[in-house]
C-alpha atoms as a PDB file:
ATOM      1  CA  UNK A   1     -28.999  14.038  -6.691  1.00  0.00           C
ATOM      2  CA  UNK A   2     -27.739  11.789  -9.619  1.00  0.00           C
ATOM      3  CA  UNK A   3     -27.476  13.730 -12.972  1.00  0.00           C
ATOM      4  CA  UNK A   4     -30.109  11.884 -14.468  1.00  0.00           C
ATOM      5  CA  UNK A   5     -32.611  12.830 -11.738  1.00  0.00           C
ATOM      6  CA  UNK A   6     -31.470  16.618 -12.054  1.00  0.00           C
ATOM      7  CA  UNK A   7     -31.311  16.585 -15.937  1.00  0.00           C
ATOM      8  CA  UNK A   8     -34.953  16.494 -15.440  1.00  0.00           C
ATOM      9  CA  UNK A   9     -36.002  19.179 -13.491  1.00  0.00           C
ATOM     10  CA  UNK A  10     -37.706  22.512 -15.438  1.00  0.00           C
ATOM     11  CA  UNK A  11     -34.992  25.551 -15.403  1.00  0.00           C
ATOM     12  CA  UNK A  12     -37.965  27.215 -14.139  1.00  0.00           C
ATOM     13  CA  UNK A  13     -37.941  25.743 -10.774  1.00  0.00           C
ATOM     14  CA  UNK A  14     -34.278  24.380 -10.364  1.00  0.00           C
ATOM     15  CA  UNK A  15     -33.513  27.507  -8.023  1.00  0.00           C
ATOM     16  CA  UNK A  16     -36.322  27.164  -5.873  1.00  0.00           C
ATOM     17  CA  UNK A  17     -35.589  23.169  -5.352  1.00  0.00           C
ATOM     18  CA  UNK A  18     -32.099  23.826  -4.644  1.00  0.00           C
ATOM     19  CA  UNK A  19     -33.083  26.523  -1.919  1.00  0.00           C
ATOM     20  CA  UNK A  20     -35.480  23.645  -0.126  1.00  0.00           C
ATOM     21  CA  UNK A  21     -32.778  21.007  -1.148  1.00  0.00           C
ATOM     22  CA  UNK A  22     -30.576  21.934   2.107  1.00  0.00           C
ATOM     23  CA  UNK A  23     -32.932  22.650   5.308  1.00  0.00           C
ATOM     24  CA  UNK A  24     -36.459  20.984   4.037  1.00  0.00           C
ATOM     25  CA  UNK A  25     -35.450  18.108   2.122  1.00  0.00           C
ATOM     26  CA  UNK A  26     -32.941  16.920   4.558  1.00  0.00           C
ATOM     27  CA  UNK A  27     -35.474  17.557   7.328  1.00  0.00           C
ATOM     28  CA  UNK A  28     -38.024  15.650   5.703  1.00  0.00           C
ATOM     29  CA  UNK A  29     -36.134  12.837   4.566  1.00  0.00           C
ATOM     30  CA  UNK A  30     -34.765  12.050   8.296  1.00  0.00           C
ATOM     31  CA  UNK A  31     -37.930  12.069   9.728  1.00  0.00           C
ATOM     32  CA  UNK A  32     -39.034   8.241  10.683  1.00  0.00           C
ATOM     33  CA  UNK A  33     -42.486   8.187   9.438  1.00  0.00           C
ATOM     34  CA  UNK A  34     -41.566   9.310   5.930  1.00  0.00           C
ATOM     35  CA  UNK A  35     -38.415   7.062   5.718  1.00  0.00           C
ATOM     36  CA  UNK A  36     -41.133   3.909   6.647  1.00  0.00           C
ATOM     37  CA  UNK A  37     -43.555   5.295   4.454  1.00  0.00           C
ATOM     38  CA  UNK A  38     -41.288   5.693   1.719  1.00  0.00           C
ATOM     39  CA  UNK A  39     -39.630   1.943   2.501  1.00  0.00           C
ATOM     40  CA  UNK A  40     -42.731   0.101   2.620  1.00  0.00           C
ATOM     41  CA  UNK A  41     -44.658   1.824  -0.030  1.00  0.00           C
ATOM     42  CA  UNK A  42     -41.679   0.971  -2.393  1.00  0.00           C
ATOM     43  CA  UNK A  43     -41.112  -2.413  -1.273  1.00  0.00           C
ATOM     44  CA  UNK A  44     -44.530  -3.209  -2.116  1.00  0.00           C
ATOM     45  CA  UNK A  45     -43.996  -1.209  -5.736  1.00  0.00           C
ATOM     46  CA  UNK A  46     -41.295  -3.474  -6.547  1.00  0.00           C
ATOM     47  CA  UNK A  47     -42.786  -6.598  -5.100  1.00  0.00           C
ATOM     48  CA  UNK A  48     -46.197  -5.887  -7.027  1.00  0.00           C
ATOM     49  CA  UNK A  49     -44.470  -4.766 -10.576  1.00  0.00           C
ATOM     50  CA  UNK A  50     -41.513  -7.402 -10.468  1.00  0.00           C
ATOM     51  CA  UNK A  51     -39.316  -5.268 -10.688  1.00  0.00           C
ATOM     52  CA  UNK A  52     -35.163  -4.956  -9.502  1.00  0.00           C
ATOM     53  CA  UNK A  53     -34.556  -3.109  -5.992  1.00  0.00           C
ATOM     54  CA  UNK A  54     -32.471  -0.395  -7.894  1.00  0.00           C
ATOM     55  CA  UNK A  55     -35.919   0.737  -9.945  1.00  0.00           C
ATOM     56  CA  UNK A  56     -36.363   3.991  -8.464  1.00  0.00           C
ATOM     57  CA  UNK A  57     -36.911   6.027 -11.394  1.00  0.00           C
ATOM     58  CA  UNK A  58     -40.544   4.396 -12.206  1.00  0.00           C
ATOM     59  CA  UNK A  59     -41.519   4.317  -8.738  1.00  0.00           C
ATOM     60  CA  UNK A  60     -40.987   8.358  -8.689  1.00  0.00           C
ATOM     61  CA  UNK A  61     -42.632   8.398 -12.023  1.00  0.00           C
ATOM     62  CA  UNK A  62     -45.506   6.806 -10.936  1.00  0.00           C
ATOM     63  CA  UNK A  63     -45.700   6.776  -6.808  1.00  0.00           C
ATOM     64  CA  UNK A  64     -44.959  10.714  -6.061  1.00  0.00           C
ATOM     65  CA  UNK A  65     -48.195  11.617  -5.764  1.00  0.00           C
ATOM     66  CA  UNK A  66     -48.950   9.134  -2.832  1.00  0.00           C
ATOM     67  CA  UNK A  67     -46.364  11.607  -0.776  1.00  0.00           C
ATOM     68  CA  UNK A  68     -47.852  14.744  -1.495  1.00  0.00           C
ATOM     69  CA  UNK A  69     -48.282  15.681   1.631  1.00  0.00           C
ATOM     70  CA  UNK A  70     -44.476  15.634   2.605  1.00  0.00           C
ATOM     71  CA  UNK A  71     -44.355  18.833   0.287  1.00  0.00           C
ATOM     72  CA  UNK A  72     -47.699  20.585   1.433  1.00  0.00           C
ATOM     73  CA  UNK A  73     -47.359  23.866  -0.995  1.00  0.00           C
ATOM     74  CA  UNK A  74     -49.236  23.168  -3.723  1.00  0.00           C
ATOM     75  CA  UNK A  75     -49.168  26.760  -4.952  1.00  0.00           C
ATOM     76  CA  UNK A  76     -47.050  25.646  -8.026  1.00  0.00           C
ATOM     77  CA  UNK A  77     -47.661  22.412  -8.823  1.00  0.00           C
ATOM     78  CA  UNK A  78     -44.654  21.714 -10.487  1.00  0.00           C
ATOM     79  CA  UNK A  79     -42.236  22.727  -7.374  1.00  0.00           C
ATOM     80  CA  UNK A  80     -44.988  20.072  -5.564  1.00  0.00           C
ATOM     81  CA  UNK A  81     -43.863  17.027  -7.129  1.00  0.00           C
ATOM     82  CA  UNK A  82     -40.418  17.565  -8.014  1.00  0.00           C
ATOM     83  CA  UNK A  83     -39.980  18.517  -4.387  1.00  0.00           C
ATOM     84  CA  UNK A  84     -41.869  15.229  -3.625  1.00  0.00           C
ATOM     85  CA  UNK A  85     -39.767  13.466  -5.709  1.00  0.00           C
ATOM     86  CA  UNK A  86     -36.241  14.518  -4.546  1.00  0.00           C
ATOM     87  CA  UNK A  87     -37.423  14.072  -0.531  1.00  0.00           C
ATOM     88  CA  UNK A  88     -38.027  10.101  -1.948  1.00  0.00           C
ATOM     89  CA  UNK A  89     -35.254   9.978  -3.688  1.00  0.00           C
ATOM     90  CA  UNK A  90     -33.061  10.799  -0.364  1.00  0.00           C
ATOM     91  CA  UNK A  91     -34.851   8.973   1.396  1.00  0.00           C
ATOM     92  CA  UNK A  92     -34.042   5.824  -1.073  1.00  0.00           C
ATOM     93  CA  UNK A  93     -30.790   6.902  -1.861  1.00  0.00           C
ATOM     94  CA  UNK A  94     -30.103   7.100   2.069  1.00  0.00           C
ATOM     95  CA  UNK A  95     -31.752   3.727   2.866  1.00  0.00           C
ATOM     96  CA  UNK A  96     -29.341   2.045  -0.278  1.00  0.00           C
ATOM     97  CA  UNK A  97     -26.180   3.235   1.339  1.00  0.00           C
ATOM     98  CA  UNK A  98     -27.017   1.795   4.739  1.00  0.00           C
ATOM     99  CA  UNK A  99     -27.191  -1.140   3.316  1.00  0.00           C
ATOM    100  CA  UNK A 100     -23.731  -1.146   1.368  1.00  0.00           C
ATOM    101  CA  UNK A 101     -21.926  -0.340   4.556  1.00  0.00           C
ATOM    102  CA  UNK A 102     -23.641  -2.929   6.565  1.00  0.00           C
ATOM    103  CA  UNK A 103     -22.736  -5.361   3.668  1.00  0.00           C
ATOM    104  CA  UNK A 104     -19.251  -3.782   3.487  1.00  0.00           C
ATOM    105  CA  UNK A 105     -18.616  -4.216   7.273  1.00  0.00           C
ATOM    106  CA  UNK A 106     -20.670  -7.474   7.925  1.00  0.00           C
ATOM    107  CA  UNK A 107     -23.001  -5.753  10.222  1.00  0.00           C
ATOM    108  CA  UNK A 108     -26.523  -7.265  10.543  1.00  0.00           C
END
């Protein structure tokens, strides 16, 4: 996760994301219905709010709780959507550099 996505994360939680962050997360963010519904739902975001393919950080802002069921434990809300939030940012992060080595090797 980039430092500005991190920066933001309440002390209170940070060891309980980073415990999901290396079985759950990574599980969840390669599984092919989340990486489409994650894709399409922010292609549409950016189409719909004109905004620039690297505008992540609004769609998190404002699109987590779409996905809340990718992060089912809802016993602390807070865990919930920062949890959401980091399985769609790996997802996007994933999905962007796919697309720099296909671009970088001139694979279609």
């Amino acid at each position: 996760m980039p430092d500005d996505f991190n920066k933001n994360i309440p002390l209170s939680i940070k060891n309980d994301i980073e415990a999901y962050e290396d079985d759950f997360f990574i599980e969840q963010s390669s599984k092919i219905e989340i990486i489409n519904q994650v894709l399409s739902s922010y292609q549409i975001y950016l189409k719909q709010n004109d905004l620039s393919q690297n505008d992540w950080k609004s769609f998190l802002s404002s699109e987590w709780g779409s996905f809340i069921d990718i992060f089912p434990d809802d016993s602390d809300p807070i865990l919930q959507e920062y949890s959401v939030k980091s399985i769609i940012f790996t997802v996007l992060t994933n999905e962007t550099t796919i697309h720099k080595i296909k671009r970088g090797t001139n694979l279609k």
